[in-house]
N, C-alpha and C. Protein backbone atom coordinates (compact mmCIF):
# COMPACT_ATOMS: atom_id res chain seq x y z
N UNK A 1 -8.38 -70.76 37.71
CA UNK A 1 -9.72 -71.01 38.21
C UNK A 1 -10.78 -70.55 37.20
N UNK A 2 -10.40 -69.23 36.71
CA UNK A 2 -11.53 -69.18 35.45
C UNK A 2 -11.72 -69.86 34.63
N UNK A 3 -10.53 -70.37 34.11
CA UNK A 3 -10.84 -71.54 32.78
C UNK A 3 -11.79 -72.95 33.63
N UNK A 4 -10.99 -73.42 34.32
CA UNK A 4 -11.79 -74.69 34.78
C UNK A 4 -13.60 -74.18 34.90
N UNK A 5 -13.62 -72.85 35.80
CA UNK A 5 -15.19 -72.48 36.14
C UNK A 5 -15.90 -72.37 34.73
N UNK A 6 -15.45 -71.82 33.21
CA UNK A 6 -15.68 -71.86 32.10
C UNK A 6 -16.22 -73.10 31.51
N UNK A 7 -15.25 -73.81 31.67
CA UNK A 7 -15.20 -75.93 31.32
C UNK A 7 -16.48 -76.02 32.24
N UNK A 8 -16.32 -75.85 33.02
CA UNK A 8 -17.75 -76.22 34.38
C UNK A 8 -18.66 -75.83 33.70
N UNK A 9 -18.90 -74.41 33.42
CA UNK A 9 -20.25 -73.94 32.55
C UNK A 9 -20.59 -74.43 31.54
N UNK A 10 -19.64 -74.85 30.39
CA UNK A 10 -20.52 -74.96 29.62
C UNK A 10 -20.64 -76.61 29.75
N UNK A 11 -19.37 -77.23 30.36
CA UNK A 11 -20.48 -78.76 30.41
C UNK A 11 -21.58 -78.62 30.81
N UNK A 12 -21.86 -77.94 32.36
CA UNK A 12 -22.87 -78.06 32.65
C UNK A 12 -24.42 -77.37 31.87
N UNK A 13 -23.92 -76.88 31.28
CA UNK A 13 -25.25 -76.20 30.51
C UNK A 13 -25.82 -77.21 29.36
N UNK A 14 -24.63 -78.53 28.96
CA UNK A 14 -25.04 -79.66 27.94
C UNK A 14 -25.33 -80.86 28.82
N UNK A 15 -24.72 -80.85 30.18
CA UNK A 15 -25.19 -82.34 31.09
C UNK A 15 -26.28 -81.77 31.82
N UNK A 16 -26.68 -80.61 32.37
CA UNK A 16 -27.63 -80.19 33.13
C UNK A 16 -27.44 -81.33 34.48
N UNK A 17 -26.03 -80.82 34.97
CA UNK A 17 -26.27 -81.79 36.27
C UNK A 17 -27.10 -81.07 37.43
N UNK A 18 -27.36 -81.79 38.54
CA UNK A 18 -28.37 -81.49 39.61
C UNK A 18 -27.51 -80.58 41.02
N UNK A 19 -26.29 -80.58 40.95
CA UNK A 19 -25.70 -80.52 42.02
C UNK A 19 -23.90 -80.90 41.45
N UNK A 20 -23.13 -79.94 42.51
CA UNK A 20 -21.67 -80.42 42.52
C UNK A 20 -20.95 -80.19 43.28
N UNK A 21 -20.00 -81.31 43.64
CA UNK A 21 -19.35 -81.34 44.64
C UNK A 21 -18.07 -81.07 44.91
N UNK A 22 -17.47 -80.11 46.01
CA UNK A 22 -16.46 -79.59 46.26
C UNK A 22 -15.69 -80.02 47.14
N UNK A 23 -14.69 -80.75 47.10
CA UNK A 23 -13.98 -81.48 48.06
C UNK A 23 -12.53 -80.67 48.78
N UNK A 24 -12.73 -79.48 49.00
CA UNK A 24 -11.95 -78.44 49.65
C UNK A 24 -11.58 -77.37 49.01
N UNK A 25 -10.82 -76.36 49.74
CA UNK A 25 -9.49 -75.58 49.25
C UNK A 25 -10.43 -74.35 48.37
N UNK A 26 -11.63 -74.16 49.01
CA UNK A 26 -12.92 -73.03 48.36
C UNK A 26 -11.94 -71.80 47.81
N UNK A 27 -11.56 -71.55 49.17
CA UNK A 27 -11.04 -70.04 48.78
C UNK A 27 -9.40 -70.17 48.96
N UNK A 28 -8.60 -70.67 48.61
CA UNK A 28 -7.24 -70.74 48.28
C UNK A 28 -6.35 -69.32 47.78
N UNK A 29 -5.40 -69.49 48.75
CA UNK A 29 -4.52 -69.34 49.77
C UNK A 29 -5.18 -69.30 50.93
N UNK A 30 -5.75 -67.95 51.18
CA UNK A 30 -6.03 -67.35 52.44
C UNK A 30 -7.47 -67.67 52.75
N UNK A 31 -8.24 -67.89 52.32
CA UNK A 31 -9.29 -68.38 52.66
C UNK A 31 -10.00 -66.90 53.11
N UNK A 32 -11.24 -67.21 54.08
CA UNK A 32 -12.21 -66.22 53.98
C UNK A 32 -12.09 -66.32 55.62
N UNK A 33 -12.84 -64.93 55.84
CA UNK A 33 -12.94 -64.62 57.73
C UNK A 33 -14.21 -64.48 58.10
N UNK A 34 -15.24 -64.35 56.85
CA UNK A 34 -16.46 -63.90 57.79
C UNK A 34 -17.51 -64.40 56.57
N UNK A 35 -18.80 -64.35 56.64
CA UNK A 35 -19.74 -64.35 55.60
C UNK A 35 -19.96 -63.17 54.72
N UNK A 36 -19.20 -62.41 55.10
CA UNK A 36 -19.61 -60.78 54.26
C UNK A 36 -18.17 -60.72 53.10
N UNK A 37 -17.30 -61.61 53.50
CA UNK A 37 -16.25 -61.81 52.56
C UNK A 37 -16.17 -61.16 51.24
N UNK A 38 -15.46 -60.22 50.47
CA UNK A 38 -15.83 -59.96 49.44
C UNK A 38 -15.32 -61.64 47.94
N UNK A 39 -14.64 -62.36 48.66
CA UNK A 39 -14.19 -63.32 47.84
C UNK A 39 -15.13 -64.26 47.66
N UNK A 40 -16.48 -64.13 48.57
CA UNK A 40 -17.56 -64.78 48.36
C UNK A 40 -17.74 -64.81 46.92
N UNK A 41 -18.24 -63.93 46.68
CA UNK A 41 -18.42 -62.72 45.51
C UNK A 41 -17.42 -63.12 44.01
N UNK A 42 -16.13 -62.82 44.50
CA UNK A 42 -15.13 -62.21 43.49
C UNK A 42 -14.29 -64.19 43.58
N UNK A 43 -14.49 -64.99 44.65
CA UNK A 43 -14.18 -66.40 44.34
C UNK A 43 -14.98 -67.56 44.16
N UNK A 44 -15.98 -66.94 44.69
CA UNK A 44 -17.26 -68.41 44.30
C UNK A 44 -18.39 -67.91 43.17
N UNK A 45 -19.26 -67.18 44.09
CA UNK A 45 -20.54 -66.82 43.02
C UNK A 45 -20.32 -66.44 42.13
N UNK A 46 -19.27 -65.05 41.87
CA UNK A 46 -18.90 -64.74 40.60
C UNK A 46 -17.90 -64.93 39.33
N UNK A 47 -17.81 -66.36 39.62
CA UNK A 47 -17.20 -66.99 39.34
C UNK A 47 -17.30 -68.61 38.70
N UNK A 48 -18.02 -69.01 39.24
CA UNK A 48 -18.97 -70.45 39.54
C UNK A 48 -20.36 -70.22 38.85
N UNK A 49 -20.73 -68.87 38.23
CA UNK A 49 -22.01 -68.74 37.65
C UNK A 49 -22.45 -69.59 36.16
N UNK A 50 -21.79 -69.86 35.69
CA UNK A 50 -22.10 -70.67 34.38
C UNK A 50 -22.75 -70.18 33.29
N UNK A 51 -22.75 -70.58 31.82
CA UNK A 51 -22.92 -70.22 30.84
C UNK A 51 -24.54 -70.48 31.02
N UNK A 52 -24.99 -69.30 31.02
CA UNK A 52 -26.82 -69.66 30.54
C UNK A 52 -27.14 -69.54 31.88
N UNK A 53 -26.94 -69.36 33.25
CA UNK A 53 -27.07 -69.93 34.50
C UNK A 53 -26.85 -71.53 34.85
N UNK A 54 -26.20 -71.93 33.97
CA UNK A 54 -26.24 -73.68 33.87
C UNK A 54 -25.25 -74.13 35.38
N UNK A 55 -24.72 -72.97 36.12
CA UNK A 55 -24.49 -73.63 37.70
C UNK A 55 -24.85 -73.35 38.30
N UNK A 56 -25.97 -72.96 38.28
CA UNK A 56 -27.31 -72.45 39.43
C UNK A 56 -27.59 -73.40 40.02
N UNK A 57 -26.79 -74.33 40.53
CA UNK A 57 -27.11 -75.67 41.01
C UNK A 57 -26.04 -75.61 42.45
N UNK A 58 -26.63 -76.62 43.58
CA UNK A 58 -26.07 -76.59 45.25
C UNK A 58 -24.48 -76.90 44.74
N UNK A 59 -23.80 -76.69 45.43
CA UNK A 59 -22.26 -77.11 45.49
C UNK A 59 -22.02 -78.03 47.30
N UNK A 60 -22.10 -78.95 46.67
CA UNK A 60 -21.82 -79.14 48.30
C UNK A 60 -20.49 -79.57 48.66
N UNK A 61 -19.85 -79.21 49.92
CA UNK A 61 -18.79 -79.05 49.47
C UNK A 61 -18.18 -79.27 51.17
N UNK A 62 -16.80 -79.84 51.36
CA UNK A 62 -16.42 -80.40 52.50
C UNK A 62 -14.99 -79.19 52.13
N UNK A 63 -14.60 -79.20 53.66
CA UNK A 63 -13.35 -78.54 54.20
C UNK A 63 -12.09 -79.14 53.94
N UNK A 64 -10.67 -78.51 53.39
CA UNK A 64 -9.80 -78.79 52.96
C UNK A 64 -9.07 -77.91 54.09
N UNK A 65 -7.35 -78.74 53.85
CA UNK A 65 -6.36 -77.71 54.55
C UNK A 65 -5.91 -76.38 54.10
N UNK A 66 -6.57 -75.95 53.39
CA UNK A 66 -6.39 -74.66 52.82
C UNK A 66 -7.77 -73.61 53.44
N UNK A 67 -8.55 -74.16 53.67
CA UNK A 67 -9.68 -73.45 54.33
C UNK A 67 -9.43 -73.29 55.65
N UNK A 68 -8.55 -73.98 56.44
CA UNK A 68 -8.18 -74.09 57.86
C UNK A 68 -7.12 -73.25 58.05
N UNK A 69 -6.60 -72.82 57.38
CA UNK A 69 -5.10 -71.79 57.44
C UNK A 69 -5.88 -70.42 58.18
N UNK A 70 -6.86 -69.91 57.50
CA UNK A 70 -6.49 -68.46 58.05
C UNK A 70 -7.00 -68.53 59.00
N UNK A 71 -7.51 -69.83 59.99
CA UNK A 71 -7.53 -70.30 61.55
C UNK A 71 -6.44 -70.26 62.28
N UNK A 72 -5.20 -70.85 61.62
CA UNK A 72 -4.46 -71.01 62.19
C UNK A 72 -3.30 -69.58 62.21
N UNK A 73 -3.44 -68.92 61.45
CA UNK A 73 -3.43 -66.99 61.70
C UNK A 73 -3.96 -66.51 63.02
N UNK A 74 -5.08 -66.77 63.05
CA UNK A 74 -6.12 -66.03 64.04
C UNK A 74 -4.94 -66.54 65.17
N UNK A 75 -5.26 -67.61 65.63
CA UNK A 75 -4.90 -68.47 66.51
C UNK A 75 -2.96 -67.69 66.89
N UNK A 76 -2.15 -68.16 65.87
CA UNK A 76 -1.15 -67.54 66.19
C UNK A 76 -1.06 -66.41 66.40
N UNK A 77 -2.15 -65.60 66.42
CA UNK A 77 -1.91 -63.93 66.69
C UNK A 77 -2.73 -64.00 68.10
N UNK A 78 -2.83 -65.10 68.85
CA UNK A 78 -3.24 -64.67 70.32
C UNK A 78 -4.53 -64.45 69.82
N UNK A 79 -5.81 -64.23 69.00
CA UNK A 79 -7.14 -63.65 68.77
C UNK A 79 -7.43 -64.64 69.99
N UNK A 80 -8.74 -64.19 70.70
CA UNK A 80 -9.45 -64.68 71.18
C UNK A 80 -9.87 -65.90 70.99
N UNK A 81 -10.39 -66.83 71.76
CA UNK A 81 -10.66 -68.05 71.54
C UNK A 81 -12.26 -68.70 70.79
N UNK A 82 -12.90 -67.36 70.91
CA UNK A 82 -13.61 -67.40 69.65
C UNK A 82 -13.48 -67.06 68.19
N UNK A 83 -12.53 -66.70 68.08
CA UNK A 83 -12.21 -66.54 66.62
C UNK A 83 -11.20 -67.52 66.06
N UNK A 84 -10.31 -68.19 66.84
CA UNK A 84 -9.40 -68.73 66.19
C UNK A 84 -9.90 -69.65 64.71
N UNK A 85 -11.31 -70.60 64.57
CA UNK A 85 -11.79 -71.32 63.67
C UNK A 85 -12.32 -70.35 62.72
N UNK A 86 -11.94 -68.92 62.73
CA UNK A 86 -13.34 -68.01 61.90
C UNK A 86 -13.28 -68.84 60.74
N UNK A 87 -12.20 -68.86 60.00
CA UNK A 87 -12.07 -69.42 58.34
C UNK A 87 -13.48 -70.28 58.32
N UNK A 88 -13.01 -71.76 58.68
CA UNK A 88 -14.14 -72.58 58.13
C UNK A 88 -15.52 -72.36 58.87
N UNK A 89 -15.84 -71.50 60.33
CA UNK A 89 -16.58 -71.09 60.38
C UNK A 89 -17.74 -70.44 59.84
N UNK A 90 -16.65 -69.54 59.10
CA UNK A 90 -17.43 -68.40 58.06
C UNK A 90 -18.23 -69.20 56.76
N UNK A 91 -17.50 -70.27 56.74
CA UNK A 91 -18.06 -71.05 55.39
C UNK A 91 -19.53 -72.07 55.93
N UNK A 92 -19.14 -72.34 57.12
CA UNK A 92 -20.57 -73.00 57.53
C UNK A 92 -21.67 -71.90 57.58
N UNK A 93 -21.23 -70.86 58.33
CA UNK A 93 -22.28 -69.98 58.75
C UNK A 93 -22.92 -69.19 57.30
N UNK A 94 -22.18 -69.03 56.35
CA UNK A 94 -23.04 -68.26 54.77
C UNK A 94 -23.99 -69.25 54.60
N UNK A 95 -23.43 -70.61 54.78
CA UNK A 95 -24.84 -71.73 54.25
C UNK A 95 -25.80 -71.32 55.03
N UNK A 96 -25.98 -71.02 56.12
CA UNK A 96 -27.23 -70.55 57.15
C UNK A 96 -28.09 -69.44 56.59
N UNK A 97 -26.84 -68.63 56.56
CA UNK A 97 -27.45 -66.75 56.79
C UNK A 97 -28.09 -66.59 55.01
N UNK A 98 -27.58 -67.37 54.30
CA UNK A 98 -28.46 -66.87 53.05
C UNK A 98 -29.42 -67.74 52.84
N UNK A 99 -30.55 -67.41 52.27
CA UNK A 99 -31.53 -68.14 52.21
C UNK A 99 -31.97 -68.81 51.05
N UNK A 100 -31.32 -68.19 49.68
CA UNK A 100 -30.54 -69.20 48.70
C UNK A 100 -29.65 -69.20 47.83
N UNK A 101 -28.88 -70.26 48.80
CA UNK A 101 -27.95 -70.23 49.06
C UNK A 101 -27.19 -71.18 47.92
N UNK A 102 -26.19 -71.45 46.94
CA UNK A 102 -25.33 -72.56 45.87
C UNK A 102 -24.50 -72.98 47.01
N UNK A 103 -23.97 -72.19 47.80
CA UNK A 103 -22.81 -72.84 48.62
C UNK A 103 -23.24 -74.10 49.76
N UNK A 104 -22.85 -74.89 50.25
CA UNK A 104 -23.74 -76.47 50.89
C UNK A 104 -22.49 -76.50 51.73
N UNK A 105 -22.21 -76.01 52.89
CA UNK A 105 -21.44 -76.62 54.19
C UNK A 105 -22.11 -76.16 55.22
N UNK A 106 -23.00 -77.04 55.40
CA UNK A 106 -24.31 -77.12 56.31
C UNK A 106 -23.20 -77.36 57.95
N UNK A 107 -21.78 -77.66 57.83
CA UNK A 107 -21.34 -78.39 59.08
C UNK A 107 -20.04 -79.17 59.09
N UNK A 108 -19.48 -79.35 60.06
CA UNK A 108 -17.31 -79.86 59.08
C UNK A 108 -17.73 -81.01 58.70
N UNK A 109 -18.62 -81.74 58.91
CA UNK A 109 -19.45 -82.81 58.36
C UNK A 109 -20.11 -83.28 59.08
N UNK A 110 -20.94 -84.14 56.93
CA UNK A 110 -22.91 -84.19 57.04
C UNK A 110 -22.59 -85.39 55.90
N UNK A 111 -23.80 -85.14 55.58
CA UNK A 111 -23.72 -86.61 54.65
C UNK A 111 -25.29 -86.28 53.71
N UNK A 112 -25.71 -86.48 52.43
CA UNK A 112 -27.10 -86.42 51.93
C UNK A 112 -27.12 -87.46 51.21
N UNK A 113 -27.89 -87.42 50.48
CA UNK A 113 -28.52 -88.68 49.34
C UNK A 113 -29.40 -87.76 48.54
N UNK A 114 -28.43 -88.28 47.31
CA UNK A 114 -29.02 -88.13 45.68
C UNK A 114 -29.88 -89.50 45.69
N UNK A 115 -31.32 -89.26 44.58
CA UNK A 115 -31.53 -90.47 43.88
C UNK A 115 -32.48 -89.75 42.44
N UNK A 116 -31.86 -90.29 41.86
CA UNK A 116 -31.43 -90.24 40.16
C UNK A 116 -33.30 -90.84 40.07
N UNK A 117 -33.94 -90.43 39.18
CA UNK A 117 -35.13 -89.94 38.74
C UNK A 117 -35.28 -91.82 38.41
N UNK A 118 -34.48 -92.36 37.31
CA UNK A 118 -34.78 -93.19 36.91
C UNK A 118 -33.17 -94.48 37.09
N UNK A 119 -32.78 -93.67 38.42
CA UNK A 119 -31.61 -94.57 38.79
C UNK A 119 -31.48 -94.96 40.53
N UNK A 120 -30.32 -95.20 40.72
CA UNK A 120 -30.06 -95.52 42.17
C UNK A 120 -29.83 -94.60 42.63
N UNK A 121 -30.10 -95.10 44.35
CA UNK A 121 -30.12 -93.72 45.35
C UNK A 121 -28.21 -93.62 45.72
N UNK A 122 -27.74 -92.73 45.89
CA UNK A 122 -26.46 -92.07 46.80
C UNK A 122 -26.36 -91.44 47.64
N UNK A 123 -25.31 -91.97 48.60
CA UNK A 123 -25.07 -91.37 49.64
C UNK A 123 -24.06 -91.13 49.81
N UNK A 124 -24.05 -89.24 49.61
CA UNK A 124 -22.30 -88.58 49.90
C UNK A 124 -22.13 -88.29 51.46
N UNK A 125 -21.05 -88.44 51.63
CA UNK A 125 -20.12 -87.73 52.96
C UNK A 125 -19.30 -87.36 52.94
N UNK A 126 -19.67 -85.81 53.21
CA UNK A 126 -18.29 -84.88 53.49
C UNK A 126 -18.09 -84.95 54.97
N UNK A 127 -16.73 -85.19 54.75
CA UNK A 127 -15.75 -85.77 56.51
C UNK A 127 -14.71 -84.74 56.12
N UNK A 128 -14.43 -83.75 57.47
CA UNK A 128 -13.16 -83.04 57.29
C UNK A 128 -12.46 -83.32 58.06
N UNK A 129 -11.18 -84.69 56.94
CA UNK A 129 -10.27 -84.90 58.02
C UNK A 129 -9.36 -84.12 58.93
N UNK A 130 -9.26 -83.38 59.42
CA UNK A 130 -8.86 -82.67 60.13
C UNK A 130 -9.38 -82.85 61.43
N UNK A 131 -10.33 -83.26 61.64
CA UNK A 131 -11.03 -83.82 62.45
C UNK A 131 -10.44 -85.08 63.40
N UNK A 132 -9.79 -86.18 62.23
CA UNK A 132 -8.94 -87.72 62.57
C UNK A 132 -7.78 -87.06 62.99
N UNK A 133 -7.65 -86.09 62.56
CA UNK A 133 -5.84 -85.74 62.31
C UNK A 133 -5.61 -85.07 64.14
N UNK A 134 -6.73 -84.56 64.67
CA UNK A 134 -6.51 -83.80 65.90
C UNK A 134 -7.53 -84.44 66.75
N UNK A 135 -7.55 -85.52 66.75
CA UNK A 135 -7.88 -86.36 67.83
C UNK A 135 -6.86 -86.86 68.85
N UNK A 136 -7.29 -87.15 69.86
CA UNK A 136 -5.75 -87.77 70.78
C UNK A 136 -5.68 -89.58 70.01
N UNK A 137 -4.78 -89.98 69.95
CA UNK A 137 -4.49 -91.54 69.55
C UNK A 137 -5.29 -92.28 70.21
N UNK A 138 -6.49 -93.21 69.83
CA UNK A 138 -7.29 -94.04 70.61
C UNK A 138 -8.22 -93.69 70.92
N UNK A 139 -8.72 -92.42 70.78
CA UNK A 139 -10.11 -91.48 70.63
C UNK A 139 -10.91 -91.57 69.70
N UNK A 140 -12.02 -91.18 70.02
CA UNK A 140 -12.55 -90.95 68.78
C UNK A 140 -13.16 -89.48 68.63
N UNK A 141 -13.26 -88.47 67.93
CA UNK A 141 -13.99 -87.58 68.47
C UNK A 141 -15.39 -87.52 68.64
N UNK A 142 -16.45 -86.98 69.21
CA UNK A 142 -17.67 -87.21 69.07
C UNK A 142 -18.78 -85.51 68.76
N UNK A 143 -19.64 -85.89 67.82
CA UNK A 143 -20.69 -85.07 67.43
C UNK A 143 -19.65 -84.03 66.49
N UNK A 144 -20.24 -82.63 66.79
CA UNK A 144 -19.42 -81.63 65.47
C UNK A 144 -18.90 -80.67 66.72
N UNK A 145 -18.58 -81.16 67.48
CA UNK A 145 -17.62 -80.18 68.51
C UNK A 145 -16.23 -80.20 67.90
N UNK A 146 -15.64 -79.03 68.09
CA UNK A 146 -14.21 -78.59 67.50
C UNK A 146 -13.06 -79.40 68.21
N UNK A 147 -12.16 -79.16 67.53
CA UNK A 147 -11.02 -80.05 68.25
C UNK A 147 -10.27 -78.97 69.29
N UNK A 148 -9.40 -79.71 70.46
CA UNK A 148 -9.18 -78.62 71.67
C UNK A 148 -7.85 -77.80 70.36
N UNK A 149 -7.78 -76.09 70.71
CA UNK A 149 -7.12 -75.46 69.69
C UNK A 149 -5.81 -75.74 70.33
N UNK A 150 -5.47 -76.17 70.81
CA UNK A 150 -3.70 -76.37 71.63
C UNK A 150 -3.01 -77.19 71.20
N UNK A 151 -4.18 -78.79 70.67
CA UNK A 151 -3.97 -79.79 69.91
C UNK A 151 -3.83 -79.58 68.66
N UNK A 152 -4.65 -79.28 68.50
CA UNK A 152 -4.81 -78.90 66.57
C UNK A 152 -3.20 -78.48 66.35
N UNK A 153 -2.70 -77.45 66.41
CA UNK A 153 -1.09 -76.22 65.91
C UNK A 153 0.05 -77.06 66.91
């Protein structure tokens, strides 16, 4: 992970991109339990900082099956039924509680639009399939309500 975050810096300090996107697996293996996480720290920010500050830029970034594991811990240890989701919880809720903030999981999914100064507009969507995967067959799920936890494991 350091080398790639290295490669990241210093491209980015010669492309000066606007933003980058993370398509899961943040904190791999075990993922994170809360916003006070020290892997915040020791796996993203301090880590993800870039040559010059050149990744001082949003990460936005969708949920992988590796972020959902230390849910499915909680969950097998009987925790309460508010904790079983802490993992990707914890990752929505830092986007909230800091106020500025690089990390972008506003929600298990959202969707924004880039438009390029002197180009076309884009529109990303982060979808965490996990979502399709724990639906009943012929459902659909609706809004950002969680899936029932009995289904999911």
């Amino acid at each position: 992970a350091q080398r790639m975050a290295g490669w990241m810096g210093l491209h980015a300090r010669d492309r000066k991109p606007h933003f980058a996107v993370s398509v899961g697996d943040h904190f791999y293996q075990d993922g994170v339990n809360s916003t006070t996480s020290p892997r915040w720290e020791t796996t993203f920010n301090g880590l993800f900082n870039g040559t010059e500050g050149s990744l001082d830029i949003p990460f936005y970034a969708a949920l992988g099956n590796h972020d959902w594991e230390p849910n499915e811990d909680n969950y097998l240890a009987n925790l309460s039924a508010s904790t079983w989701d802490l993992g990707t919880a914890s990752q929505i809720l830092y986007t909230s509680a800091h106020a500025r903030n690089r990390f972008c999981l506003p929600a298990y999914y959202y969707t924004f639009a880039y438009k390029a100064a002197d180009g076309p507009s884009v529109r990303f969507v982060a979808y965490d399939s996990i979502f399709a995967q724990s639906c009943p067959e012929g459902e659909q799920c609706q809004g950002e309500s969680m899936p029932n936890k009995e289904e999911f494991w």
